[in-house]
Protein backbone atom coordinates (compact mmCIF):
# COMPACT_ATOMS: atom_id res chain seq x y z
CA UNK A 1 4.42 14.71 22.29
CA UNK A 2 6.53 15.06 18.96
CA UNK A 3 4.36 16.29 15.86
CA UNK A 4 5.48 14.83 12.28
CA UNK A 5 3.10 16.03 10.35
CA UNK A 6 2.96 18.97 7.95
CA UNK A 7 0.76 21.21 9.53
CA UNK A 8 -0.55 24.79 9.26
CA UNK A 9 -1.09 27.20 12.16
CA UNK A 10 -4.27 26.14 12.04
CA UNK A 11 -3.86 22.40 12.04
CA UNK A 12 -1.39 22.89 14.57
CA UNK A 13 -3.92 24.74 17.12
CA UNK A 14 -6.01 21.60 16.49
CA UNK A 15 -3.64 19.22 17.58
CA UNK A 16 -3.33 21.38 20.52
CA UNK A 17 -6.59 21.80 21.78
CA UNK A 18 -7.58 17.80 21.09
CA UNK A 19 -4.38 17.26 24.09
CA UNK A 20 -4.74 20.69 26.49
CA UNK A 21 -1.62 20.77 28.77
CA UNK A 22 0.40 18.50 26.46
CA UNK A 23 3.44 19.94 25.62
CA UNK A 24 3.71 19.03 21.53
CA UNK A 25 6.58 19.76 19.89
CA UNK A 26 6.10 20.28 15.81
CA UNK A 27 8.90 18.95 13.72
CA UNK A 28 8.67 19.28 10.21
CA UNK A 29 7.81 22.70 8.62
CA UNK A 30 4.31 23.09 6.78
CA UNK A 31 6.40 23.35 3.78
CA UNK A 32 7.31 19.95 3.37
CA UNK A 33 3.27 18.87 2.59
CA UNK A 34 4.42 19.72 -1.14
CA UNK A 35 6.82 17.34 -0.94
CA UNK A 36 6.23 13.37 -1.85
CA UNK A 37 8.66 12.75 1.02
CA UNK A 38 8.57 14.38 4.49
CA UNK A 39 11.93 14.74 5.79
CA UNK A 40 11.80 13.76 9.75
CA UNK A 41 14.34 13.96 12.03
CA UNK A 42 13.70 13.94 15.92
CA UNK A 43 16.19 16.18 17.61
CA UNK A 44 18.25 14.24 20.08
CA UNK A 45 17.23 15.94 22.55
CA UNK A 46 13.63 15.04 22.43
CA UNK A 47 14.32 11.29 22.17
CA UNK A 48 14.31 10.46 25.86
CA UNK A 49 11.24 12.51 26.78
CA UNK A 50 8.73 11.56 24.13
CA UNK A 51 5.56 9.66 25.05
CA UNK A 52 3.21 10.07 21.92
CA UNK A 53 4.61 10.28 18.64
CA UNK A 54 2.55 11.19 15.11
CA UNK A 55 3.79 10.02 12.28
CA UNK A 56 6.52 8.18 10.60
CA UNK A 57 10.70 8.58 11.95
CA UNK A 58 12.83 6.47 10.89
CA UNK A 59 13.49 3.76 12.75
CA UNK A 60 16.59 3.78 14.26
CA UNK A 61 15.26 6.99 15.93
CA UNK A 62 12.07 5.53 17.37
CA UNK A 63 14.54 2.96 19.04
CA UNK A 64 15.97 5.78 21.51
CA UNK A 65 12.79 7.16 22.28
CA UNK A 66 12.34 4.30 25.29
CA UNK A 67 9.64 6.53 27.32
CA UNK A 68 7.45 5.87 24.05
CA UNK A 69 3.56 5.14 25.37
CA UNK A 70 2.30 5.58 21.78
CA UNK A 71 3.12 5.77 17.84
CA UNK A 72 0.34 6.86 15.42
CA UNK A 73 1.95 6.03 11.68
CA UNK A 74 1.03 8.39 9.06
CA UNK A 75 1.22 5.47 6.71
CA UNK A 76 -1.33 2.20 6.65
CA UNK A 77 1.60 -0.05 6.50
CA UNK A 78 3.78 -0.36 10.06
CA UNK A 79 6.17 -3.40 9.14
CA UNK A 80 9.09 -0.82 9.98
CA UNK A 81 8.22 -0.91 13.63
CA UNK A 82 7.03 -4.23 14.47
CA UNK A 83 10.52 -5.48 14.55
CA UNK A 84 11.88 -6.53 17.44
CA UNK A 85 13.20 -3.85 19.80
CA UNK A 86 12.24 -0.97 18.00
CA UNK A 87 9.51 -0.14 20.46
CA UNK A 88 9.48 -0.24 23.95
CA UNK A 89 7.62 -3.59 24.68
CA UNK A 90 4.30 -1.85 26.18
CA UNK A 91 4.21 0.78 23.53
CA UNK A 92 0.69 0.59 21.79
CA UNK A 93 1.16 1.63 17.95
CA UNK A 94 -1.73 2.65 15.35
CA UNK A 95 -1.71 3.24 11.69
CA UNK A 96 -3.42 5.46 9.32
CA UNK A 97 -5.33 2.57 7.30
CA UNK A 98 -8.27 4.49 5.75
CA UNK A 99 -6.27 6.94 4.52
CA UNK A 100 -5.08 5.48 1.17
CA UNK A 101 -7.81 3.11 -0.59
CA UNK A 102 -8.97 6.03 -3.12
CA UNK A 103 -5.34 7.19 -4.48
CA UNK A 104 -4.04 3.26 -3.94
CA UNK A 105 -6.89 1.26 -5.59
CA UNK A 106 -6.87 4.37 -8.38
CA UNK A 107 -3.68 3.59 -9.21
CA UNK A 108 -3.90 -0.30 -9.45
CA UNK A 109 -7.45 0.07 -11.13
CA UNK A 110 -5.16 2.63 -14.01
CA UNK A 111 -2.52 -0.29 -14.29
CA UNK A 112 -5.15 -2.88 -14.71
CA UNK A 113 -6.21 -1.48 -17.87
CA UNK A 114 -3.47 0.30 -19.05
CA UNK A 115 -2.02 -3.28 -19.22
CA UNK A 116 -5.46 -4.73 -20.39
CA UNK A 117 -4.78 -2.34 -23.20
CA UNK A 118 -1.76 -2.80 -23.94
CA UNK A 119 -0.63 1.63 -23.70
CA UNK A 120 2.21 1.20 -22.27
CA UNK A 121 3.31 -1.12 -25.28
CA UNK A 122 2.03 1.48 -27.71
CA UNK A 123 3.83 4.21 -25.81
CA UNK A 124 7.02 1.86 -26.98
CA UNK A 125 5.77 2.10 -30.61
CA UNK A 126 5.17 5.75 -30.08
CA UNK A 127 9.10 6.36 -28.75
CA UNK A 128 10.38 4.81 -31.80
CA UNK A 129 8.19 6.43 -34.32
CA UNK A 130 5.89 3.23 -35.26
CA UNK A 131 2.15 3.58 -36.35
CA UNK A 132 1.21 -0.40 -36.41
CA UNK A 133 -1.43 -2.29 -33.99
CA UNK A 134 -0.12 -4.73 -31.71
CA UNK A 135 -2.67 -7.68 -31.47
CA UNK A 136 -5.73 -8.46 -29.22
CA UNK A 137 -6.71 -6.86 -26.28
CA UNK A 138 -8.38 -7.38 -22.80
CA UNK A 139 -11.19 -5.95 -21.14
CA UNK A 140 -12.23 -5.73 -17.39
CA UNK A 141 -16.26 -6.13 -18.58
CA UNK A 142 -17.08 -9.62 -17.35
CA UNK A 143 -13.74 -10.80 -16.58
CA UNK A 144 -12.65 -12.29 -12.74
CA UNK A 145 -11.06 -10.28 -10.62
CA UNK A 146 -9.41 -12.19 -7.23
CA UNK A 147 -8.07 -9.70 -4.72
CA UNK A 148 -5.61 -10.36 -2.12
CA UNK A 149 -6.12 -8.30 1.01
CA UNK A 150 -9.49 -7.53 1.70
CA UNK A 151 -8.87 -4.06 3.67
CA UNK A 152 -9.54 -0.29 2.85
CA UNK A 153 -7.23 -0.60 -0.51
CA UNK A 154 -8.18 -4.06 -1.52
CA UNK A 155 -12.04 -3.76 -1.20
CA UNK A 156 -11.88 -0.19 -2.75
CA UNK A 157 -9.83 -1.64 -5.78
CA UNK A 158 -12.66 -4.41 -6.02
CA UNK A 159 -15.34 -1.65 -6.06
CA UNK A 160 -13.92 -0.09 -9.02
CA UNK A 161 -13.77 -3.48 -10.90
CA UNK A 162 -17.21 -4.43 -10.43
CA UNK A 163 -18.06 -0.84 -11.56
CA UNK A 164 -16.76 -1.38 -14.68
CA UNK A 165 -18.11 -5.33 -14.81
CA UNK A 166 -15.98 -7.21 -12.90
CA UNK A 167 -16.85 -10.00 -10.70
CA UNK A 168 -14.65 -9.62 -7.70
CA UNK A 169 -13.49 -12.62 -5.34
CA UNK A 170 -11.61 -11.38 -2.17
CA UNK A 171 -9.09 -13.86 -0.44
CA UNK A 172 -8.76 -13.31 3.57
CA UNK A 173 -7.88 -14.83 6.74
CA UNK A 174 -11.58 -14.39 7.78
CA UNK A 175 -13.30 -15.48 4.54
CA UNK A 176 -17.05 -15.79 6.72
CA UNK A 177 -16.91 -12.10 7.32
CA UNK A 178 -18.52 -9.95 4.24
CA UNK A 179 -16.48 -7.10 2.74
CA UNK A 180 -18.18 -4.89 0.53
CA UNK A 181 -17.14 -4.60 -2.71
CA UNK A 182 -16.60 -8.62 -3.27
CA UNK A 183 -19.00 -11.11 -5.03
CA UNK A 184 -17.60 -14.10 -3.09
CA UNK A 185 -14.89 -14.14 -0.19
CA UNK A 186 -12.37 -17.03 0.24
CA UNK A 187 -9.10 -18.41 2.57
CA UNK A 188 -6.01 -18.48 1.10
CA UNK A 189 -6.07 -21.97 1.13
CA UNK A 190 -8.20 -21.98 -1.31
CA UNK A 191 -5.93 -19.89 -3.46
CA UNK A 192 -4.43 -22.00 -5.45
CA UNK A 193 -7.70 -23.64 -6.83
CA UNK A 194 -8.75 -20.27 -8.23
CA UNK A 195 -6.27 -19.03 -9.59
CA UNK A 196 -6.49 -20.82 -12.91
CA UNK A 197 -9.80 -18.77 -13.69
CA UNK A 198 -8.92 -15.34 -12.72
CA UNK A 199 -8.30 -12.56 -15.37
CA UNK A 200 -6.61 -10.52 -12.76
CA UNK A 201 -4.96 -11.02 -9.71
CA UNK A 202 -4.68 -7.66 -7.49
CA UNK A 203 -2.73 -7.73 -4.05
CA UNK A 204 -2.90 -5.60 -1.69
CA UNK A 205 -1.58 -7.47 1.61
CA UNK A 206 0.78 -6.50 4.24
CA UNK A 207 4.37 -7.59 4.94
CA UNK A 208 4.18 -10.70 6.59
CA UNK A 209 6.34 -14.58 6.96
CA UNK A 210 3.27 -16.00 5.73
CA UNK A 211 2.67 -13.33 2.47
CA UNK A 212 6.14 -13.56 1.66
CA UNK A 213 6.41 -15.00 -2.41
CA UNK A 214 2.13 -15.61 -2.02
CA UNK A 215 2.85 -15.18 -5.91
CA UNK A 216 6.40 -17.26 -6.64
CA UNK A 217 6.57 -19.48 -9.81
CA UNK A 218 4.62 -21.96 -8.65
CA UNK A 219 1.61 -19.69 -8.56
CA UNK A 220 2.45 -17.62 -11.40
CA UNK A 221 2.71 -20.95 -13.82
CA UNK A 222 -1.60 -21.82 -12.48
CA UNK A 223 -2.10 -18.59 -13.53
CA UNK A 224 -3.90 -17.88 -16.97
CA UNK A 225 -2.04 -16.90 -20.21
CA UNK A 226 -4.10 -13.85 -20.78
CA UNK A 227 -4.06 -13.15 -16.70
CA UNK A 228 -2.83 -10.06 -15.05
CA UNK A 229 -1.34 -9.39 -11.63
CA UNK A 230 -1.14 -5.82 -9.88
CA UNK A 231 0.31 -5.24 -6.91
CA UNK A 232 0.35 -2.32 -4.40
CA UNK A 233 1.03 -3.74 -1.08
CA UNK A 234 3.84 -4.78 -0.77
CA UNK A 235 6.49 -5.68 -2.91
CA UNK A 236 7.89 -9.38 -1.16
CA UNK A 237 4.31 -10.41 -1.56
CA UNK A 238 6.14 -10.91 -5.65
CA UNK A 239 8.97 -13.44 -6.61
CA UNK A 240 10.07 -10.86 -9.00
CA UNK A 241 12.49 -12.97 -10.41
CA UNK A 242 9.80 -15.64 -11.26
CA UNK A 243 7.77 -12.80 -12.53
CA UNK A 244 10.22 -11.85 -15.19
CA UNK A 245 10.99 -15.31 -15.89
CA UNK A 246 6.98 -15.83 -16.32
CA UNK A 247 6.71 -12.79 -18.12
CA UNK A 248 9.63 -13.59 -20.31
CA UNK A 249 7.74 -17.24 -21.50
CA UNK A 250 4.22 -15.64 -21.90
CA UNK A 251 3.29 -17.34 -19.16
CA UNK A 252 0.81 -13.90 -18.00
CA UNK A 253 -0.53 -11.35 -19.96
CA UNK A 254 1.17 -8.61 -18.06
CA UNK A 255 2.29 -7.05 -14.80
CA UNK A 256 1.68 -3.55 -13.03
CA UNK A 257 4.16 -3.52 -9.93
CA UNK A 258 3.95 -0.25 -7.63
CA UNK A 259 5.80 -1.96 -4.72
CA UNK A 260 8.97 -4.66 -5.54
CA UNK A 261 11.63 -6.68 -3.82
CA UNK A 262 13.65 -4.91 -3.00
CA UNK A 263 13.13 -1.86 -3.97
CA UNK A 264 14.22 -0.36 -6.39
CA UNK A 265 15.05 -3.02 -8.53
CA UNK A 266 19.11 -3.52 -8.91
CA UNK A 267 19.87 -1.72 -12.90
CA UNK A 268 20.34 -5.02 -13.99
CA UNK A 269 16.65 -6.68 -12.92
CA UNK A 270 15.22 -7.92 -15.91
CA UNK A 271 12.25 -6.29 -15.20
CA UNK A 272 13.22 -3.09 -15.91
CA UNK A 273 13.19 -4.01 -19.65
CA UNK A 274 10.51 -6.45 -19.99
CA UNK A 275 7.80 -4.45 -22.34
CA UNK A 276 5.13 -6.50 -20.16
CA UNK A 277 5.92 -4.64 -16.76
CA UNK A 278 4.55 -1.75 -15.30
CA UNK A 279 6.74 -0.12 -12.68
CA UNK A 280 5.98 2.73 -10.96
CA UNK A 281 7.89 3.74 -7.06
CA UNK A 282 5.63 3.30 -4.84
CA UNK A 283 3.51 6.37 -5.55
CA UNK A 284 0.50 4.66 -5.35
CA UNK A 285 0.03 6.03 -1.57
CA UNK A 286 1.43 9.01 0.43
CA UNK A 287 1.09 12.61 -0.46
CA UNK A 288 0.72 12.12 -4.24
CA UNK A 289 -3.05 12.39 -3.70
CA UNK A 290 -3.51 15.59 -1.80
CA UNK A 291 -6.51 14.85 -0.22
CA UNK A 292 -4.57 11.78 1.55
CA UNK A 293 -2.61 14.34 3.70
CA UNK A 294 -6.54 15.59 5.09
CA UNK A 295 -7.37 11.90 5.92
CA UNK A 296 -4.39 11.16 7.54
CA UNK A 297 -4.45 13.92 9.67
CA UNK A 298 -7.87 13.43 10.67
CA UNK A 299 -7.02 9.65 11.65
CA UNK A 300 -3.97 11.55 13.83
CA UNK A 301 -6.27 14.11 15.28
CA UNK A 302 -9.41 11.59 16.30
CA UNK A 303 -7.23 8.89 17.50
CA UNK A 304 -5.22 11.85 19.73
CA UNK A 305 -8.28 12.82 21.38
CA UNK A 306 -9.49 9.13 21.97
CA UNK A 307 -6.10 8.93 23.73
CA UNK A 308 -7.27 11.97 25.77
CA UNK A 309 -10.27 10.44 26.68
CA UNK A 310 -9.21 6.69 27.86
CA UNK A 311 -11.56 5.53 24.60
CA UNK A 312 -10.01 2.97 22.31
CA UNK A 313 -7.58 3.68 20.05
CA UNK A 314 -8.46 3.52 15.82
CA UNK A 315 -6.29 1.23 13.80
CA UNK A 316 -4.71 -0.61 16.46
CA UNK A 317 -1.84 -2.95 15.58
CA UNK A 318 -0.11 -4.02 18.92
């Protein structure tokens, strides 16, 4: 079993005594859990002979590592290794969805009303020396608030809103299944007829043919004038062209954008200067939070000794 995470001695003895007789080998040094980024590289020599793998290796390493029974992401998204041939074609493969709604839906709940507010606008004026209002605001008290993605990070995002007086609609392939968190639940066919009333849109939705440009022009010109759009999921879920374009014509109040396609913007993206955009890259998630590293690893360590046990794995995607 290869290790990726950043673990202490004592972490480490965890790991070992939730699989007794497993040989684990521990790859990245504890150091690296101050770092936003965890540096992994599986030695070649380990390749061939892994069965369980925890955490997230690049790709093109994962694809030599054909003994693979089991991945266990460190990360709630797994797009990277659902593509064809990257694992072996029994391989079962788990995520660490539950790990990210609080630091996630934080950070889209902080670009909801920084936008509302218009700060980062007034953080323009404050760059060039100017002490002069900029017009009307928004506020979140009593406004709509229509969520794409109903999961951990969507329905933690729409507890948040209707803490501050919000009413939150959720849109999901499952729309008879209650969520917490959401006043009403709907299909995505039915997005299109609500847009026109929602204050904000939020997405939080995986990587998929069928979320691909959910938001294009199209969409964006339904939406309201005064409307705003987060997203934190991920970033081909935008037209970000259309979103500049829209954003250029007033066509939306504003735009917070943790995620884009692709990412990073190209220099030359007009998003990058339009006053009405909110970028940030991707930091929403990962180990910016500390207290994201805990959860994850106690996703890693429960679904290890479930694995142990024959029990059924957590967070199951294939």
């Amino acid at each position: 079993m290869i290790n990726c995470l950043p673990l202490d001695q004592s972490e480490r003895q965890e790991f070992l005594q939730a699989a007794p007789g497993v040989r684990q080998e521990f790859i990245v040094d504890t150091d690296m859990r101050q770092s936003m980024h965890w540096l992994i590289d599986v030695p070649q020599s380990l390749r061939s002979e892994a069965t369980i793998i925890l955490g997230n290796p690049p790709a093109e390493q994962v694809v030599a590592c054909r003994n693979l029974v089991w991945l266990q992401t460190s990360s709630a998204g797994v797009d990277a290794y659902l593509k064809p041939g990257i694992l072996p074609p029994d391989a079962m493969l788990t995520s660490a969805s539950g790990a990210y709604g609080q630091s996630v839906s934080e950070h889209m709940f902080a670009m909801m009303w920084a936008l509302m507010k218009d700060l980062p606008g007034y953080r323009d004026n404050q760059r060039m020396g100017r002490w002069e209002p900029r017009g009307a605001v928004l506020s979140p008290r009593g406004c709509q608030v229509l969520v794409l993605g109903t999961g951990d990070i969507g329905a933690s995002f729409a507890r948040l809103a209707k803490d501050v007086g919000a009413r939150t609609i959720g849109i999901r392939r499952h729309p008879d299944q209650p969520v917490e968190g959401f006043d009403r639940l709907a299909g995505f066919d039915d997005l299109d007829a609500l847009l026109p009333e929602m204050d904000v849109v939020a997405l939080a939705l995986p990587s998929t043919p069928q979320t691909r440009h959910i938001i294009d022009g199209h969409r964006l010109a339904l939406m309201k004038s005064t409307a705003v759009l987060i997203n934190a999921g991920r970033g081909d879920a935008v037209d970000c062209m259309a979103l500049a374009q829209a954003l250029d014509k007033d066509g939306i109040f504003g735009a917070g954008l943790d995620v884009t396609e692709p990412e990073p913007l190209p220099e030359d993206h007009p998003l990058w200067r339009q006053p009405r955009c909110l970028l940030t890259p991707h930091v929403a998630g990962g180990a910016h939070l500390p207290s994201n590293m805990d959860k994850v690893r106690a996703i890693c360590l429960d679904n290890l000794r479930r694995f142990m046990d024959g029990r059924p794995l957590r967070n199951r995607m294939r």
